[in-house]
Protein backbone atom coordinates (compact mmCIF):
# COMPACT_ATOMS: atom_id res chain seq x y z
CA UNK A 1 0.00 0.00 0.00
CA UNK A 2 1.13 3.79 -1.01
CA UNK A 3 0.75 6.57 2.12
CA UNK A 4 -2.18 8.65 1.35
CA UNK A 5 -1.36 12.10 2.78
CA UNK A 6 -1.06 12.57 6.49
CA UNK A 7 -4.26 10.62 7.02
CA UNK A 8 -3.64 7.03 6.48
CA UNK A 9 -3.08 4.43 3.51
CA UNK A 10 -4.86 3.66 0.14
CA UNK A 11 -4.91 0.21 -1.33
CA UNK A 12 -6.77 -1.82 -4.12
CA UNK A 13 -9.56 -2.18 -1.60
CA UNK A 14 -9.86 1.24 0.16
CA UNK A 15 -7.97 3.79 2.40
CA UNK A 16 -7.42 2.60 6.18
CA UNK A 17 -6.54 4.62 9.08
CA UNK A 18 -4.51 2.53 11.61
CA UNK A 19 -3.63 3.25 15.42
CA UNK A 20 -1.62 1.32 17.55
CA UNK A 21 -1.78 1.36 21.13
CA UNK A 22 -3.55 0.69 24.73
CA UNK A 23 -7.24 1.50 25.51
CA UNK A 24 -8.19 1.69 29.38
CA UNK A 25 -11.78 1.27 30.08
CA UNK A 26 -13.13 2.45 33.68
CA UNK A 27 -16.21 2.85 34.99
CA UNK A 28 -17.07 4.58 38.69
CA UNK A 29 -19.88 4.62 41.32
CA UNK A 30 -21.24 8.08 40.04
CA UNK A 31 -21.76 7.00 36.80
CA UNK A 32 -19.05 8.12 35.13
CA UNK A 33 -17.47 6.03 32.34
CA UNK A 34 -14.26 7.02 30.50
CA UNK A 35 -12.78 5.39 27.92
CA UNK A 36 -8.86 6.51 27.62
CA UNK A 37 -6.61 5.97 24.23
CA UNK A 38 -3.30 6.28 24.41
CA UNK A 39 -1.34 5.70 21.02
CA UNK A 40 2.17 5.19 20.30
CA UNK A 41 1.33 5.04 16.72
CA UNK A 42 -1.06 6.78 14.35
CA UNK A 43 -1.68 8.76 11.20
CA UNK A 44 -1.82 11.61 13.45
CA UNK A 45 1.12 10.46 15.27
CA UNK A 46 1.45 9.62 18.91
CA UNK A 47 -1.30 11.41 20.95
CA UNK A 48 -3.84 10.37 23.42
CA UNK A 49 -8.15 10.99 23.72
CA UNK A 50 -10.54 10.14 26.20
CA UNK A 51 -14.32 9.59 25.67
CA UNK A 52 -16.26 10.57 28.75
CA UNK A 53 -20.12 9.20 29.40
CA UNK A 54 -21.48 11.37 32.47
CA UNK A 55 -24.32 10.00 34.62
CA UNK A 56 -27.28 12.22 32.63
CA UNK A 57 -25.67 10.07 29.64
CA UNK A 58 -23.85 13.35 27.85
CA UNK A 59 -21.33 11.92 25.22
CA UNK A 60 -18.09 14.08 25.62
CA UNK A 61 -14.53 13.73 23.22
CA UNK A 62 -11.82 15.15 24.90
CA UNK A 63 -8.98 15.45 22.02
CA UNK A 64 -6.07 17.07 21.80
CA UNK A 65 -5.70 18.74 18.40
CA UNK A 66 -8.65 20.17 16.22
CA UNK A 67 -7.67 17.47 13.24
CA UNK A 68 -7.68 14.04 15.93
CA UNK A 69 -11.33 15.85 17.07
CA UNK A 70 -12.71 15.89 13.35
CA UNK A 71 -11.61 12.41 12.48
CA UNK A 72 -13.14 11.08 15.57
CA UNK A 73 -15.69 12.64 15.51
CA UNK A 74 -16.44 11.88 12.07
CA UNK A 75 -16.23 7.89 13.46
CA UNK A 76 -18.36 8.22 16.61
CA UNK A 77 -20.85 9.78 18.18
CA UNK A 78 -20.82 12.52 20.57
CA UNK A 79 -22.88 15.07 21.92
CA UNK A 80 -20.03 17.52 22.81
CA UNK A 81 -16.32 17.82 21.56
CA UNK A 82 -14.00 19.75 23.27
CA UNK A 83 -10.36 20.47 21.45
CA UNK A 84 -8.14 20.62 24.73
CA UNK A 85 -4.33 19.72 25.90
CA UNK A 86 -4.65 15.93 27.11
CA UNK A 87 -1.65 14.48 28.55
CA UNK A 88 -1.27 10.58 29.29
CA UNK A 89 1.30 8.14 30.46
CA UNK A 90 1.45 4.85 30.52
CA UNK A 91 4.50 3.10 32.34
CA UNK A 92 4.79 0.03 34.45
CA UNK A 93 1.85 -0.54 35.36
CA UNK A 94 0.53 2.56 35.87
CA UNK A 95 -1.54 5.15 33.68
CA UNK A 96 -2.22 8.92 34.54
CA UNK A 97 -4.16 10.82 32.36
CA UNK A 98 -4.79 14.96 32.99
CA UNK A 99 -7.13 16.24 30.20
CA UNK A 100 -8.73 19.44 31.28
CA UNK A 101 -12.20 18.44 33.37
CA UNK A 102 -10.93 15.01 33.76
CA UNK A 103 -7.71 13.20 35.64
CA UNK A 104 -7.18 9.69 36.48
CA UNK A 105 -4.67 7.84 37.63
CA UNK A 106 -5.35 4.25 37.35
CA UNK A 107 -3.07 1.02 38.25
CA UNK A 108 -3.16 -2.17 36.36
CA UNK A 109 -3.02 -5.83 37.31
CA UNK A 110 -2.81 -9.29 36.66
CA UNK A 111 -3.66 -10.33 32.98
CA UNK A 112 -6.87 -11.71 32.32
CA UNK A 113 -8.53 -14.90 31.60
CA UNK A 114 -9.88 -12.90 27.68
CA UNK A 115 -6.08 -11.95 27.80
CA UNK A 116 -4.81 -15.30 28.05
CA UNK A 117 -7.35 -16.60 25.47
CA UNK A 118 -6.47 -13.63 23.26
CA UNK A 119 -2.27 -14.30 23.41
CA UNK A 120 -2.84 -17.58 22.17
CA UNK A 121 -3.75 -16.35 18.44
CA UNK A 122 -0.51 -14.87 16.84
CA UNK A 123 -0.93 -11.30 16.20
CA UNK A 124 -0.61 -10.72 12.76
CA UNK A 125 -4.26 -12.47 12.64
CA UNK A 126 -5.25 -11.07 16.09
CA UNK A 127 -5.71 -7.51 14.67
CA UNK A 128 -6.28 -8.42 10.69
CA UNK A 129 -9.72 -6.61 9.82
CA UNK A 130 -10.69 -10.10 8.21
CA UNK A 131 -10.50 -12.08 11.12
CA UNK A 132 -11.96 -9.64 13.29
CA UNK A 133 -14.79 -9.60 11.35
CA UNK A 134 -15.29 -13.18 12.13
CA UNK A 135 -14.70 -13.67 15.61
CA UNK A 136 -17.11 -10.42 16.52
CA UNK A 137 -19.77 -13.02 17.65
CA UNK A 138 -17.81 -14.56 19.84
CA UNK A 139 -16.21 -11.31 21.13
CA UNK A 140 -19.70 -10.38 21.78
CA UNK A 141 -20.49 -13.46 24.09
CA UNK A 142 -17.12 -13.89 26.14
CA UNK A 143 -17.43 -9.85 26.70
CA UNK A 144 -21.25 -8.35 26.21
CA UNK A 145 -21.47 -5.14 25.27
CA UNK A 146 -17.69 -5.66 23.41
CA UNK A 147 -17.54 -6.02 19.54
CA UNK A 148 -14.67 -6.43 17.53
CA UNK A 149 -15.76 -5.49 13.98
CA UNK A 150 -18.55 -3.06 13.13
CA UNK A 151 -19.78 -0.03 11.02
CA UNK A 152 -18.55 3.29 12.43
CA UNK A 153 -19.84 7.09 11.07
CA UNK A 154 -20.20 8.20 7.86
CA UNK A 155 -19.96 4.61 6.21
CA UNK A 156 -16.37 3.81 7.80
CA UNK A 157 -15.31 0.04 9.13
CA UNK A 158 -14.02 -0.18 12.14
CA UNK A 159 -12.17 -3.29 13.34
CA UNK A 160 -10.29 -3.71 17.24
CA UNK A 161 -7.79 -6.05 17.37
CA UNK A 162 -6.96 -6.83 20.84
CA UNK A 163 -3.72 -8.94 22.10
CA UNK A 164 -3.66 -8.69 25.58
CA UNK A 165 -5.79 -7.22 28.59
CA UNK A 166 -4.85 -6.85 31.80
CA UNK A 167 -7.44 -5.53 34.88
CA UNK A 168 -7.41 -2.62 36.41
CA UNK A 169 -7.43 -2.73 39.64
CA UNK A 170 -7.77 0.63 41.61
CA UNK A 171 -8.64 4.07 39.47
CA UNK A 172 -9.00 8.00 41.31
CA UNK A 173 -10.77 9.79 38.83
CA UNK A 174 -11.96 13.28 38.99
CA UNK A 175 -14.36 15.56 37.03
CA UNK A 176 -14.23 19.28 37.54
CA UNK A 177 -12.36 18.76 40.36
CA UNK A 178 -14.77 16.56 42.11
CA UNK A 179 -14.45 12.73 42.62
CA UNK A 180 -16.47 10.33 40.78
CA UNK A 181 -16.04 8.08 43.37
CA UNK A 182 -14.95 4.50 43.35
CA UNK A 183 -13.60 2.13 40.51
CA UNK A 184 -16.57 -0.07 39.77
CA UNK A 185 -18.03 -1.84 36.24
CA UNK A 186 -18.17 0.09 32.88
CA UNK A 187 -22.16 -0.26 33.33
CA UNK A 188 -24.01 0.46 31.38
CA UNK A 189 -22.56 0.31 28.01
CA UNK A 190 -20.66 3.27 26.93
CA UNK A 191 -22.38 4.08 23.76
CA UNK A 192 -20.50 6.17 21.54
CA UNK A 193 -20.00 3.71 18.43
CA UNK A 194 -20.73 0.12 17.68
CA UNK A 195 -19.09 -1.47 20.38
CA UNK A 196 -18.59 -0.82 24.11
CA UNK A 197 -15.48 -1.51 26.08
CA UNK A 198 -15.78 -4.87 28.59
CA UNK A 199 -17.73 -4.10 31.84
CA UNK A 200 -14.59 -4.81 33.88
CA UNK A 201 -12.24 -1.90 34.06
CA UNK A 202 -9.07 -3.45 31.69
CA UNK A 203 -6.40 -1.80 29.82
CA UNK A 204 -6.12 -3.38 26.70
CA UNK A 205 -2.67 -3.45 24.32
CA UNK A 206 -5.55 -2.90 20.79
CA UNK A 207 -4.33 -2.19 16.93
CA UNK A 208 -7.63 -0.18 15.71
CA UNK A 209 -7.86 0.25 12.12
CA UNK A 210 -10.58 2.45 10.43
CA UNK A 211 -11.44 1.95 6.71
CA UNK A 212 -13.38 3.39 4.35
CA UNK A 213 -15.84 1.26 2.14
CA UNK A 214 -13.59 -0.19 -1.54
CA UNK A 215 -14.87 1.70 -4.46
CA UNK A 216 -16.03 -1.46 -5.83
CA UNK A 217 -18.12 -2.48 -2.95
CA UNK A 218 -15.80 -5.11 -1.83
CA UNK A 219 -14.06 -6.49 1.55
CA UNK A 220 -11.49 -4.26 2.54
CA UNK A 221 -9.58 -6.72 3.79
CA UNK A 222 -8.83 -10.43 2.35
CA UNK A 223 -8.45 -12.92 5.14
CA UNK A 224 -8.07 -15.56 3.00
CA UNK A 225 -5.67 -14.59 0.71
CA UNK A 226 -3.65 -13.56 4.45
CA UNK A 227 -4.03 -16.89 5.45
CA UNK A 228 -2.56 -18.04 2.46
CA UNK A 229 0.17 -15.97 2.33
CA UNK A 230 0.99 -17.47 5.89
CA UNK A 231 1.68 -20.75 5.05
């Protein structure tokens, strides 16, 4: 495939957008959900967003540059977007995140049974759009709520290929300045796109590739001519 500007990569079968990285799901006694991406690799380069659900339900994206909040927008829903500095890191163990109304610092744990399962498929299939299209059944059943393949905005594909999780086992989180109070489940569903994270707060190492529909209608992704190339 040939770069496509700044934005991502065109092939025979469409232009993807591909970001590499951890998501952290959390959820807290007041209601609060927040789902935090922090990516070491991007089209946009490394940078880090959080999508807040408040209590009332109010859909928030908390980005850091005006072009991450118009792509993201463009591939969820939200019912506010606010272009503001949001500062993450991620380091043994540990993940802080400071992004104007919202901070968290959150520590993570053992691995998880879904993160065992999921280290047993070799990764170049664990996050191949084809195979993730497949296994989003499944996905569904071992984590409800969780989807690994779906139809994101404007007529985009969106396809989460997880290789490990680990739990999360303690999280203070604040909104404007007040504490949302203990770490509990991600319930209910966060419900900005297709899928929701898993109801128990994880961090989860995810490749998340975005693609636009092939101008001839077809797959934009051929699993079996991966497969094939495999062996």
């Amino acid at each position: 495939m040939e770069p496509a500007g700044s934005h991502g990569y065109r092939g025979s079968m469409g232009k993807q957008w591909i970001f590499d990285g951890h998501i952290a799901g959390i959820g807290t006694l007041s209601g609060l959900r927040a789902v935090i991406g922090v990516w070491h690799a991007s089209p946009f380069g490394p940078f880090a967003d959080v999508m807040v659900q408040l209590p009332a339900a109010q859909r928030i994206l908390l980005a850091p540059t005006r072009e991450v909040a118009d792509f993201v927008a463009a591939t969820y829903t939200f019912d506010e977007v606010r272009v503001i500095s949001v500062d993450a890191s991620l380091g043994r163990g540990t993940l802080v995140v400071d992004a104007g109304p919202l901070t968290v610092t959150a520590g993570a744990g053992g691995r998880t049974p879904l993160g065992f399962a999921i280290r047993a498929v070799p990764r170049p299939l664990a996050v191949h759009p084809g195979w993730l299209r497949a296994v989003s059944p499944l996905a569904s059943l071992l984590s409800p709520g969780a989807r690994t393949s779906g139809t994101a905005g404007n007529g985009k594909r969106e396809s989460y290929g997880v290789t490990d999780v680990h739990r999360i086992r303690h999280a203070d989180v604040t909104w404007e300045g007040r504490s949302a109070g203990a770490l509990t489940a991600v319930r209910p569903p966060v419900t900005f796109g297709f899928s929701s994270v898993p109801a128990q707060p994880s961090l989860a190492r995810v490749r998340t590739t975005v693609s636009d529909p092939a101008p001839d209608g077809r797959r934009s992704s051929d699993l079996f001519g991966f497969l094939h190339r495999q062996l």
